[in-house]
N, C-alpha and C. Protein backbone atom coordinates (compact mmCIF):
# COMPACT_ATOMS: atom_id res chain seq x y z
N UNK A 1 -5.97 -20.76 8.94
CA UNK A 1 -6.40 -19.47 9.44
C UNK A 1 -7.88 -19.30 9.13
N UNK A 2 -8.57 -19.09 10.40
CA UNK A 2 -10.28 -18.25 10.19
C UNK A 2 -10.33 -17.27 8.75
N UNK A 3 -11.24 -17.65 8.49
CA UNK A 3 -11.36 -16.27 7.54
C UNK A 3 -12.30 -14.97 8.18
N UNK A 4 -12.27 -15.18 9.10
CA UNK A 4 -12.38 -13.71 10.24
C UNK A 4 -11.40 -12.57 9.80
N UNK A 5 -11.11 -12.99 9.68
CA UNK A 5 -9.34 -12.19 9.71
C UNK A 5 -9.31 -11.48 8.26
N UNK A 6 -9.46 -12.07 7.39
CA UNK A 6 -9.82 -11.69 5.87
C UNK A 6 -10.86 -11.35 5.54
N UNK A 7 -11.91 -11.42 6.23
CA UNK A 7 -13.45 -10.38 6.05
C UNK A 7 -12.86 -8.87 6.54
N UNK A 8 -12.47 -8.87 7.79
CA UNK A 8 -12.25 -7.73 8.52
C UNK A 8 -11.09 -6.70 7.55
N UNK A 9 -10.64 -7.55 7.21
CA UNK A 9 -9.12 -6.81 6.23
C UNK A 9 -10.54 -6.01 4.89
N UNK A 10 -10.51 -7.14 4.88
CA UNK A 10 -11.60 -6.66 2.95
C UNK A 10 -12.03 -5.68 3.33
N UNK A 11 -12.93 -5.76 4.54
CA UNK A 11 -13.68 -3.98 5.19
C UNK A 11 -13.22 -3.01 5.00
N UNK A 12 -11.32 -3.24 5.95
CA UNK A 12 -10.86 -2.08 6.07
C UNK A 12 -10.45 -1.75 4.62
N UNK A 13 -9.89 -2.64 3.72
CA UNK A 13 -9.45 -2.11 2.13
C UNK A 13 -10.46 -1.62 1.26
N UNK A 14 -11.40 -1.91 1.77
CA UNK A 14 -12.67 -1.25 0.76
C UNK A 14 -12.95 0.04 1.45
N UNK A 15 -12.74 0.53 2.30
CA UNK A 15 -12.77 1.90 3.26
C UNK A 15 -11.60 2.44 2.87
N UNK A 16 -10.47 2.06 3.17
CA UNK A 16 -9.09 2.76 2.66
C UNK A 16 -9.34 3.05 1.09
N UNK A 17 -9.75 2.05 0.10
CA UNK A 17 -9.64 2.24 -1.34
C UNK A 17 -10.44 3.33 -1.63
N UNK A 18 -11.58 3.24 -1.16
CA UNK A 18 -12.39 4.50 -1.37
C UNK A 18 -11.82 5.55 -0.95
N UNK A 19 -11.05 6.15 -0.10
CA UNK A 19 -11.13 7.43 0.10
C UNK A 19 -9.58 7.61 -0.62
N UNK A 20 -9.06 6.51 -0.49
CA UNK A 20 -7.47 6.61 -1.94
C UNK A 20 -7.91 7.27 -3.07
N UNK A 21 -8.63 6.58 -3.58
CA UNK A 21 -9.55 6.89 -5.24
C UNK A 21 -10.04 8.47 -4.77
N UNK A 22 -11.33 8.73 -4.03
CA UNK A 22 -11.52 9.98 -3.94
C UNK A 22 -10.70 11.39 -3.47
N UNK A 23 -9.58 10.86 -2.69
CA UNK A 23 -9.34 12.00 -2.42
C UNK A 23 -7.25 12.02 -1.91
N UNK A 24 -6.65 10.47 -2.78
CA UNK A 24 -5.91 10.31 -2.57
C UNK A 24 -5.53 10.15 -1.30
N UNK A 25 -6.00 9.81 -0.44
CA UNK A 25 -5.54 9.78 1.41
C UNK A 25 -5.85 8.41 1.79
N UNK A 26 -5.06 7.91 2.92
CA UNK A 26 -5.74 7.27 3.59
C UNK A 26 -5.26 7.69 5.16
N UNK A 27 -6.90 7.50 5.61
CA UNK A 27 -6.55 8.21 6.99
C UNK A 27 -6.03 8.06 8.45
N UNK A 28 -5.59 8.12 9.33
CA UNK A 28 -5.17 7.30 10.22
C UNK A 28 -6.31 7.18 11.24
N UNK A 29 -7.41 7.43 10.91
CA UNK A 29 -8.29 7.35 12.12
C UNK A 29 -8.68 5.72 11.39
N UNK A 30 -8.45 5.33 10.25
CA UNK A 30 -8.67 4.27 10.18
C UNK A 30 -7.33 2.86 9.95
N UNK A 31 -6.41 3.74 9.69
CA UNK A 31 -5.04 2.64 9.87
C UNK A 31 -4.84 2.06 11.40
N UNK A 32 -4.36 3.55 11.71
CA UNK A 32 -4.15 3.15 13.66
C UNK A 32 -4.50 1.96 14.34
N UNK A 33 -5.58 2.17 14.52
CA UNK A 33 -6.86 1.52 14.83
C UNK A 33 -6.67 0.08 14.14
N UNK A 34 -7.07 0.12 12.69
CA UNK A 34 -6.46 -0.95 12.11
C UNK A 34 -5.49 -2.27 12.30
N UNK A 35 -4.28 -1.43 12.64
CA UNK A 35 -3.31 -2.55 12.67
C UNK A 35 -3.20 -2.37 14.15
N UNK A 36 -3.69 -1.88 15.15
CA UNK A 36 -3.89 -2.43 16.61
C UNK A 36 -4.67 -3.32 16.83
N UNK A 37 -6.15 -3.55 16.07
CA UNK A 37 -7.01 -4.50 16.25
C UNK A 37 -6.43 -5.83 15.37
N UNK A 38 -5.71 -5.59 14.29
CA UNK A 38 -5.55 -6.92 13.97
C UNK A 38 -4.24 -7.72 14.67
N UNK A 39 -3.30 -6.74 14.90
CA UNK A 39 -2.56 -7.15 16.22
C UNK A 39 -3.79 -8.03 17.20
N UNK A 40 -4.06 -7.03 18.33
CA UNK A 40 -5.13 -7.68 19.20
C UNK A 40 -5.69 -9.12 18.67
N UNK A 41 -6.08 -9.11 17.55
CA UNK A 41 -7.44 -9.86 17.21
C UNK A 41 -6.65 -11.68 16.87
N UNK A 42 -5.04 -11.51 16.68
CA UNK A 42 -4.36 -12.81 16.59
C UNK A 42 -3.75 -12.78 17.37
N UNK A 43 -3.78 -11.82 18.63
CA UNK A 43 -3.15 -12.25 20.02
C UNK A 43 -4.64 -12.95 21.15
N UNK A 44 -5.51 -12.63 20.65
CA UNK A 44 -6.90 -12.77 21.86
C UNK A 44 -7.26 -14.01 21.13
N UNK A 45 -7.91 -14.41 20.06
CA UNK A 45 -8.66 -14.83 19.38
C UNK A 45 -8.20 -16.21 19.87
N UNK A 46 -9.27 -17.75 19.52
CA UNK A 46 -8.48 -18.62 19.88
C UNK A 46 -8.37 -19.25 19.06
N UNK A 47 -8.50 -18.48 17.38
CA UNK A 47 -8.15 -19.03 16.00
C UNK A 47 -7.55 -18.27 15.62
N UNK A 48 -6.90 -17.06 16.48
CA UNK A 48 -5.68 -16.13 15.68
C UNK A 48 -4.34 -16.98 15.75
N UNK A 49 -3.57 -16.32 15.16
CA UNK A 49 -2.02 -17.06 14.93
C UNK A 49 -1.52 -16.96 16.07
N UNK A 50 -1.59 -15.64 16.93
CA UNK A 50 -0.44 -15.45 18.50
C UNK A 50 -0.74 -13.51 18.03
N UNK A 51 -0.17 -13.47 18.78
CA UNK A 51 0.32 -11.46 18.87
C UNK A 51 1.68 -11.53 17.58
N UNK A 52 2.68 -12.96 17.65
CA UNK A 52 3.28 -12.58 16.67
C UNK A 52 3.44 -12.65 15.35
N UNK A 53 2.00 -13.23 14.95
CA UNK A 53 1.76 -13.53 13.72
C UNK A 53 1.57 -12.30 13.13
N UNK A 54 0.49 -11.53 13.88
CA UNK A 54 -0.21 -9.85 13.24
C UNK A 54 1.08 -8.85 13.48
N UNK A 55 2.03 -9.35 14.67
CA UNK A 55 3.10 -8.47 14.56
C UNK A 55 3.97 -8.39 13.36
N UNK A 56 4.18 -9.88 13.11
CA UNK A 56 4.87 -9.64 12.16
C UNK A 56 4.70 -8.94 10.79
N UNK A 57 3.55 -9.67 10.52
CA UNK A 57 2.82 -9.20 9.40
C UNK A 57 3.14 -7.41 9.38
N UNK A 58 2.68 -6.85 10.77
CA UNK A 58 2.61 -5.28 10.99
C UNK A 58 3.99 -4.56 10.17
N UNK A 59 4.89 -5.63 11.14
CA UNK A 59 6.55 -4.59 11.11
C UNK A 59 6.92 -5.05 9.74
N UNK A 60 6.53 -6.21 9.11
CA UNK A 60 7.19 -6.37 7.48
C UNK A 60 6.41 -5.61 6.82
N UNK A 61 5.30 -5.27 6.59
CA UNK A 61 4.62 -4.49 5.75
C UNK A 61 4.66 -2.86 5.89
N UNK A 62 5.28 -2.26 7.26
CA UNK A 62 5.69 -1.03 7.09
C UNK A 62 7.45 -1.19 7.04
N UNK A 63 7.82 -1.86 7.09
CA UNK A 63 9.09 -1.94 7.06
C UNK A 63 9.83 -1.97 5.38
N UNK A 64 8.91 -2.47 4.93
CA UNK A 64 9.03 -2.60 3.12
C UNK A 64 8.16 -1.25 2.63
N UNK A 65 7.87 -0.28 3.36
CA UNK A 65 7.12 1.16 2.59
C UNK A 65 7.91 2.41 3.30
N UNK A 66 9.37 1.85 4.33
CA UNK A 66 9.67 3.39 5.06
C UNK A 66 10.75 4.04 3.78
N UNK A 67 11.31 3.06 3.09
CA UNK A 67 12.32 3.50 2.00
C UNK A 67 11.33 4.29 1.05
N UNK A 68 10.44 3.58 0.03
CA UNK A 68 9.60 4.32 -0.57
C UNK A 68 9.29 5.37 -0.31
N UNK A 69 8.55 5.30 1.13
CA UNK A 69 7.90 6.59 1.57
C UNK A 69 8.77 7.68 1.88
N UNK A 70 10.26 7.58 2.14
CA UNK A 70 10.77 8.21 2.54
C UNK A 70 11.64 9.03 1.55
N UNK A 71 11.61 8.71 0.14
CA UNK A 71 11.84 8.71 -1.14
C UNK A 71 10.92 9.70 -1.56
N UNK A 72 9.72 10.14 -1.07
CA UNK A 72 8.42 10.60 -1.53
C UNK A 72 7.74 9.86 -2.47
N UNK A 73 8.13 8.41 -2.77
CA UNK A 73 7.39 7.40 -3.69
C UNK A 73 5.87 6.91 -3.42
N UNK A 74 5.92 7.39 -2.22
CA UNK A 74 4.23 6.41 -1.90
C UNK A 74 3.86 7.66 -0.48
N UNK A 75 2.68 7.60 -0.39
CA UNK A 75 2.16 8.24 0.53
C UNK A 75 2.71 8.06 1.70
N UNK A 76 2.24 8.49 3.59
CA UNK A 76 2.44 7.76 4.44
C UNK A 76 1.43 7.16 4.88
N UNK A 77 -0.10 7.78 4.17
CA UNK A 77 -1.19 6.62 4.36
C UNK A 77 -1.02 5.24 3.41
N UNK A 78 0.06 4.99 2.53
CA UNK A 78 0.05 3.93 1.87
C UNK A 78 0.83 3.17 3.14
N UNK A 79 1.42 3.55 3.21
CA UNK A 79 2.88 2.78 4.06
C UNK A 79 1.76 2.17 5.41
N UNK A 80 1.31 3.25 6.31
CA UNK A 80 0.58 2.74 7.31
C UNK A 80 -0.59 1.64 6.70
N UNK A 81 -1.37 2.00 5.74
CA UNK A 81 -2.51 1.04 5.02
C UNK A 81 -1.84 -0.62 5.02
N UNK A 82 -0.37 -0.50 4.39
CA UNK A 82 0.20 -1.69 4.19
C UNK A 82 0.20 -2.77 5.85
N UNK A 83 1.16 -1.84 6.39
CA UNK A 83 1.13 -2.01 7.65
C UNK A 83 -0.30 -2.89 8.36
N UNK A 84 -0.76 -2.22 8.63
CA UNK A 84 -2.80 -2.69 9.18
C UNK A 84 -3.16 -3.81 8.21
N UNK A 85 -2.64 -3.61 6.92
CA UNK A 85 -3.54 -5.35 6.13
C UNK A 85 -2.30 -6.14 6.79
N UNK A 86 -0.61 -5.81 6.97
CA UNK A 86 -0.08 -7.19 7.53
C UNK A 86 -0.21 -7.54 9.30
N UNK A 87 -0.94 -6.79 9.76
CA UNK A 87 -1.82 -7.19 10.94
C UNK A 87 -2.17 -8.06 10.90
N UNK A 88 -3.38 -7.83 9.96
CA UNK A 88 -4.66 -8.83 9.84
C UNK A 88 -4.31 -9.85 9.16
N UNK A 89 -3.86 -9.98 7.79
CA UNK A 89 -3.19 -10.75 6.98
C UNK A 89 -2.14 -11.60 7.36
N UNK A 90 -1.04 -11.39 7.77
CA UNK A 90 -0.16 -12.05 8.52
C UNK A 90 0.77 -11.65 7.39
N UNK A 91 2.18 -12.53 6.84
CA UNK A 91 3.20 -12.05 6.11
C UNK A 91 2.89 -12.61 4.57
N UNK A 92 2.18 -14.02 4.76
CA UNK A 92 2.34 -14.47 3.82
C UNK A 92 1.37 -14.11 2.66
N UNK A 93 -0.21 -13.95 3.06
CA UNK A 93 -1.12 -12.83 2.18
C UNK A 93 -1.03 -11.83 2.02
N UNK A 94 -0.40 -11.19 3.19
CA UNK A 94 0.33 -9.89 2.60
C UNK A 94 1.03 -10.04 1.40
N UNK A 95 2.01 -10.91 1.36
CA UNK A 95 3.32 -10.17 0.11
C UNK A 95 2.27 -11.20 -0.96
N UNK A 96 1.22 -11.85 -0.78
CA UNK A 96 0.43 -12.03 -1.84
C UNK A 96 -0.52 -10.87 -2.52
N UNK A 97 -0.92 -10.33 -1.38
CA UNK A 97 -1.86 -8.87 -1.57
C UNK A 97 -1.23 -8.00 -2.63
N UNK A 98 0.06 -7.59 -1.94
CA UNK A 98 1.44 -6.99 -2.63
C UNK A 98 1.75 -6.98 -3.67
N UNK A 99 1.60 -8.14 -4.42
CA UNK A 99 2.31 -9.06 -5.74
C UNK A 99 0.79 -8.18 -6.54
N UNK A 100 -0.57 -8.69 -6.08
CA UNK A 100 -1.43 -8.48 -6.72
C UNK A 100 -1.95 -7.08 -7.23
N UNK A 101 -1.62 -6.28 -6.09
CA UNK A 101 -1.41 -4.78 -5.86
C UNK A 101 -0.63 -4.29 -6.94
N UNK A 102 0.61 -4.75 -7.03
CA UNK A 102 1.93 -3.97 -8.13
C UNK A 102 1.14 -4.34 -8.87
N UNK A 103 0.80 -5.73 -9.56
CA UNK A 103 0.43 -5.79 -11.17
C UNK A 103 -0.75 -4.62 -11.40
N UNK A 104 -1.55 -4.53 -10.39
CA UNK A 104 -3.20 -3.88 -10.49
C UNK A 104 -2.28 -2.50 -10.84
N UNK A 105 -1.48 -1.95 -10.00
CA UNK A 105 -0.88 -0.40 -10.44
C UNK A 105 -0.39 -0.31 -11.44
N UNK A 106 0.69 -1.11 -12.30
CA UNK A 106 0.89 -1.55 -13.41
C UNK A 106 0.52 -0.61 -14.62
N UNK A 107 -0.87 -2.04 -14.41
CA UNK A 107 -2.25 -1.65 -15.37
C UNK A 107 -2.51 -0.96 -15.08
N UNK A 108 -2.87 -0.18 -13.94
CA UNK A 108 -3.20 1.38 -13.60
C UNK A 108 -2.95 2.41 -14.66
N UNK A 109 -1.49 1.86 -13.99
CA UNK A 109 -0.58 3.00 -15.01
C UNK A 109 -0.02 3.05 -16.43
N UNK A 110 -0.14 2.04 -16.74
CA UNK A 110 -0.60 2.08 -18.62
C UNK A 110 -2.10 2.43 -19.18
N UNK A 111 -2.82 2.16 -18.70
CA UNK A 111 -4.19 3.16 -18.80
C UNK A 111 -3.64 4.57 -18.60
N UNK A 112 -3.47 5.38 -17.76
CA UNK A 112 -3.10 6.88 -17.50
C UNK A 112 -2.08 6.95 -18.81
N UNK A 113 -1.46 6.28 -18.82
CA UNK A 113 -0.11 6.79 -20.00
C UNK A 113 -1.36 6.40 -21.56
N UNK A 114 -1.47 5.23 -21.62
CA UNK A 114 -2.41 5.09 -23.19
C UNK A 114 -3.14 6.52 -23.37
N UNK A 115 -4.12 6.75 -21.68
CA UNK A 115 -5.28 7.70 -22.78
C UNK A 115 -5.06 9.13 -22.06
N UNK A 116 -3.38 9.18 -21.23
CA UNK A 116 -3.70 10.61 -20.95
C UNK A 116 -2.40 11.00 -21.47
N UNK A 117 -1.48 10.01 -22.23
CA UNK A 117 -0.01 10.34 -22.90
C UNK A 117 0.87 10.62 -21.75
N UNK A 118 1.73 11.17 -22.26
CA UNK A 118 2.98 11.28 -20.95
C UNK A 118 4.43 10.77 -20.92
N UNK A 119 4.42 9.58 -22.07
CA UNK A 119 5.16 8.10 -21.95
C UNK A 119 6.34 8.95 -21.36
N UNK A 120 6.98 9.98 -22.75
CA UNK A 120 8.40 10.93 -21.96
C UNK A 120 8.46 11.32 -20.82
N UNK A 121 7.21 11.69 -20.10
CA UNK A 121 7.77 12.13 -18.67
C UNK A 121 7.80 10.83 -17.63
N UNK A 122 6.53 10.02 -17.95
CA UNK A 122 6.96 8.71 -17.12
C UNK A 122 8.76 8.42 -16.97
N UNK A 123 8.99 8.18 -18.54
CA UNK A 123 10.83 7.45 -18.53
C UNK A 123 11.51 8.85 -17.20
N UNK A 124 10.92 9.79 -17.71
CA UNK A 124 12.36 10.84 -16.56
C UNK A 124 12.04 11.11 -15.67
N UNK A 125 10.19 10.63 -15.09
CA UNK A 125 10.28 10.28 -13.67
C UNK A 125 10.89 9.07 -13.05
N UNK A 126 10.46 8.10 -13.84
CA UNK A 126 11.39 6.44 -13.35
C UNK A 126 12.87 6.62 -13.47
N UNK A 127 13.49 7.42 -14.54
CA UNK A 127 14.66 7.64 -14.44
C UNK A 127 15.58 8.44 -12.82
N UNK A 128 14.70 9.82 -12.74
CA UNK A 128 14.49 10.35 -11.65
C UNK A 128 14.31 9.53 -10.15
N UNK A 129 13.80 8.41 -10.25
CA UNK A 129 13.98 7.66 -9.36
C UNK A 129 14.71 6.84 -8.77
N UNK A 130 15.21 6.18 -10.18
CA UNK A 130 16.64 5.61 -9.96
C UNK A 130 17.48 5.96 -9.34
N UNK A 131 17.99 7.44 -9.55
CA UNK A 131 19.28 8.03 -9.30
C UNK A 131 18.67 8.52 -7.77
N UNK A 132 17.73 8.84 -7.74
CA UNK A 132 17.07 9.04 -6.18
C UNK A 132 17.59 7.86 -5.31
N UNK A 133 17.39 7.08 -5.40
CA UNK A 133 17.65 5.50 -4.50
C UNK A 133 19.28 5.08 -4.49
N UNK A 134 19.62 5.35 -5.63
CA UNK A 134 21.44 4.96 -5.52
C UNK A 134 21.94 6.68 -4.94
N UNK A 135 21.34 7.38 -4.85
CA UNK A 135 22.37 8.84 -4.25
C UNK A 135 21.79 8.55 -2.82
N UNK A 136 20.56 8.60 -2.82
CA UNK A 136 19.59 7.83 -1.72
C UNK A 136 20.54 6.81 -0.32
N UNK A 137 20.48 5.74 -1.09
CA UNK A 137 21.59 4.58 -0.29
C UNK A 137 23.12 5.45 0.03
N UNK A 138 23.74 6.47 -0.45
CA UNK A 138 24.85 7.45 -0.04
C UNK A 138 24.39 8.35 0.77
N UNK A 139 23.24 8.60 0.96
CA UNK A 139 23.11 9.60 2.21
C UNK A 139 22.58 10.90 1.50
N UNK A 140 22.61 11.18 0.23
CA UNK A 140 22.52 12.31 -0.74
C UNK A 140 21.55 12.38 -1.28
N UNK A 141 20.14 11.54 -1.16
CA UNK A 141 19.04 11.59 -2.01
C UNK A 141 18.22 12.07 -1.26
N UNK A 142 18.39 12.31 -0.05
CA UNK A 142 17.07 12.73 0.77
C UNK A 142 16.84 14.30 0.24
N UNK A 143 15.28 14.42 -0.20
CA UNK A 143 14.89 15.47 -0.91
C UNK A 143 15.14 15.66 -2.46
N UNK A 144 15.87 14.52 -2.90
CA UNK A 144 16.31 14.90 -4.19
C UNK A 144 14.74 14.99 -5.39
N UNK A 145 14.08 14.58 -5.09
CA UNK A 145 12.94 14.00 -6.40
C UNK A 145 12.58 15.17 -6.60
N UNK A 146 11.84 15.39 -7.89
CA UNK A 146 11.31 17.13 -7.79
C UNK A 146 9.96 16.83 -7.20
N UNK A 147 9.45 16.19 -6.78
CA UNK A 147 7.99 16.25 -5.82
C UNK A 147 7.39 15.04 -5.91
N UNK A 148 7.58 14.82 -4.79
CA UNK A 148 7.06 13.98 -3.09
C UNK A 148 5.52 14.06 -3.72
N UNK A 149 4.85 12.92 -3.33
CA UNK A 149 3.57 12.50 -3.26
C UNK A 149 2.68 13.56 -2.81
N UNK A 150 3.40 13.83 -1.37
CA UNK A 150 1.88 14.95 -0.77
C UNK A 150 2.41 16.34 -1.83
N UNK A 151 3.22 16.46 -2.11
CA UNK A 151 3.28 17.79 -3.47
C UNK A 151 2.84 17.37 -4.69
N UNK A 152 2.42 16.06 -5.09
CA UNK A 152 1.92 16.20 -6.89
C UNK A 152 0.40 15.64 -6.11
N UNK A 153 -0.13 15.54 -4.70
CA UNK A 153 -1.44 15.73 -4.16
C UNK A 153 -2.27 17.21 -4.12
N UNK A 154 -1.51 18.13 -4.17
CA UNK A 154 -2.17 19.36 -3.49
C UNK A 154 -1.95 20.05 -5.35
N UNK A 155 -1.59 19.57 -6.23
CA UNK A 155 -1.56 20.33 -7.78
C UNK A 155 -3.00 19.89 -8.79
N UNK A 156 -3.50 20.71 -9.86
CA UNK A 156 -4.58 20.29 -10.48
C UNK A 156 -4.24 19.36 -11.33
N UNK A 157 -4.89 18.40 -11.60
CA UNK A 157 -4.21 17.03 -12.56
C UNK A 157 -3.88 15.95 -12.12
N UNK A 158 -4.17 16.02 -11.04
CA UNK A 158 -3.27 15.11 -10.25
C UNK A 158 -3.68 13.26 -10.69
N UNK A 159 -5.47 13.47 -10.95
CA UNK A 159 -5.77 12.26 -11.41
C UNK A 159 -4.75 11.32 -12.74
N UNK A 160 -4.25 12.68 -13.70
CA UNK A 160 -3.41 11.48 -14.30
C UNK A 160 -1.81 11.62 -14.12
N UNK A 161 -1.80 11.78 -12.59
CA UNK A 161 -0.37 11.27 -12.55
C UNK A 161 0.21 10.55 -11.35
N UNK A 162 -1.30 10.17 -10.69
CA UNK A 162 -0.74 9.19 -9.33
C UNK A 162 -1.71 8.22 -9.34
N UNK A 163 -1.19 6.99 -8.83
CA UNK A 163 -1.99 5.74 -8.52
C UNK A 163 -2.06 5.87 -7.26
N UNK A 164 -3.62 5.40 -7.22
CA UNK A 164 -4.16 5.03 -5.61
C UNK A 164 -3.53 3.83 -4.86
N UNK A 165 -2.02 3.82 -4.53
CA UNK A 165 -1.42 2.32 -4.31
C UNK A 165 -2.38 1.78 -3.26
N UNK A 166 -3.23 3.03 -2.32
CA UNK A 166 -4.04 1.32 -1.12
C UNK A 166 -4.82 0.70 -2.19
N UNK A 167 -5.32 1.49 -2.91
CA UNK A 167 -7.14 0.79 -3.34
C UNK A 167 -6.20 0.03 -4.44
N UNK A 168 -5.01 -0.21 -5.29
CA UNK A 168 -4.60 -1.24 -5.65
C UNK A 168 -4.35 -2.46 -5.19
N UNK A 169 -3.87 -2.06 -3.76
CA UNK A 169 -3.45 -3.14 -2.85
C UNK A 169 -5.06 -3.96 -2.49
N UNK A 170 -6.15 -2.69 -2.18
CA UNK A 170 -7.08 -3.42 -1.99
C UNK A 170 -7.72 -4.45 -2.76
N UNK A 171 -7.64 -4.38 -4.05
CA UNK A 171 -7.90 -5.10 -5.08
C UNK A 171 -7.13 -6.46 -4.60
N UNK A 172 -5.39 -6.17 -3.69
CA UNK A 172 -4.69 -7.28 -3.89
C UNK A 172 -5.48 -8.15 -2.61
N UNK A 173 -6.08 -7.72 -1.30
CA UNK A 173 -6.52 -8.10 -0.38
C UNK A 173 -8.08 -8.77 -0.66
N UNK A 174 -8.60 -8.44 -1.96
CA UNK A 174 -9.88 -8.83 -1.95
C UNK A 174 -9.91 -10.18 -2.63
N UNK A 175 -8.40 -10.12 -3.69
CA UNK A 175 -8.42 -11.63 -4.41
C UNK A 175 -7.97 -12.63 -2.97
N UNK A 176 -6.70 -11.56 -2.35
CA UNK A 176 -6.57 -12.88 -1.05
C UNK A 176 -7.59 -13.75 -0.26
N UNK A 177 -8.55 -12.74 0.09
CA UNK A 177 -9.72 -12.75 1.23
C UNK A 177 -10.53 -14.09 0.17
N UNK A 178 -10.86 -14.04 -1.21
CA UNK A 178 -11.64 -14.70 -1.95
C UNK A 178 -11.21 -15.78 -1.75
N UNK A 179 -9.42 -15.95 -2.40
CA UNK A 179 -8.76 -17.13 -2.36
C UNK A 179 -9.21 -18.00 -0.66
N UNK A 180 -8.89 -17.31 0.61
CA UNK A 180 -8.83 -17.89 1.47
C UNK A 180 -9.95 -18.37 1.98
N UNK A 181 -11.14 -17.65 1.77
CA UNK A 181 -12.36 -18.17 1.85
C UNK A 181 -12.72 -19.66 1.17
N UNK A 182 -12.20 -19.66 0.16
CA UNK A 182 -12.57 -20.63 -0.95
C UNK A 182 -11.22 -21.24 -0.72
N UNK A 183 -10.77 -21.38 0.80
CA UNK A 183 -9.98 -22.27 0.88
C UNK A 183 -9.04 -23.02 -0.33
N UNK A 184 -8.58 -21.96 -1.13
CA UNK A 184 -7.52 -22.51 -2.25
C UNK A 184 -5.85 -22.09 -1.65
């Protein structure tokens, strides 16, 4: 694969990460767009994979964020963000991006817990989650969490109690883009 394809991604994750970090969002004037051109760009190109390489990439990477998102676990600019890097990315740097992304949130989120405390409410939000996903899979969890992403977005504090999952992910797209450049 060109590393066309992985410059253009890095762009869009360094645009998405920034406005994650500042203002928790990511926007669709830049997802949309996003994962249509990287669609396009491995259906036209005559070093893209096909239309179904970026497709795929597209439908596995929102297809692995509609449960989350629908959970109130992750934004719906995360879910779409995911989506647009497996455009461009295809499946397999994606769930590399992915891998790199979780650990980066991780660490995120032991920083917020070390220097802003919390540890007890972390356990009975993760706990809270659990039982969300198994009542969830019965048909009974929809709405259950006490607050959905865009509700602990619009409260004061919010910096220590949500991770920016694109601009993590972006972190995961920038080691990809490096790796693939440097052909490893």
């Amino acid at each position: 694969m060109q590393p066309y394809s992985l410059w253009i991604a890095c762009g869009i994750a360094i645009a998405a990460g920034v406005t994650d970090v500042w203002r928790f969002k990511v926007h669709n004037w830049l997802t949309f767009p996003a994962a249509a051109a990287g669609i396009a760009y491995h259906a036209l190109a005559p070093w893209g994979g096909g239309w179904s390489y970026g497709f795929t990439g597209f439908a596995i990477g929102l297809g692995l964020f509609l449960v989350p998102y629908a959970l109130g676990v992750f934004g719906a600019g995360d879910a779409k963000f995911v989506a647009a890097m497996g455009a461009w990315l295809g499946l397999e740097p994606l769930l590399g991006a992915l891998v790199i992304g979780a650990v980066a949130s991780g660490a995120y989120g032991l920083v917020l817990l070390v220097f802003r405390g919390g540890a007890g409410q972390a356990w009975a939000n993760l706990r809270l989650t659990f039982w969300s996903l198994c009542l969830w899979k019965r048909g009974f969890g929809a709405g259950l969490a006490n607050q959905t992403v865009q509700e602990v977005v619009r409260v004061d504090g919010r910096r220590g109690r949500l991770i920016p999952f694109s601009a993590m992910v972006g972190i995961g797209v920038l080691y990809v883009t490096v790796r693939g450049a440097a052909g490893v």
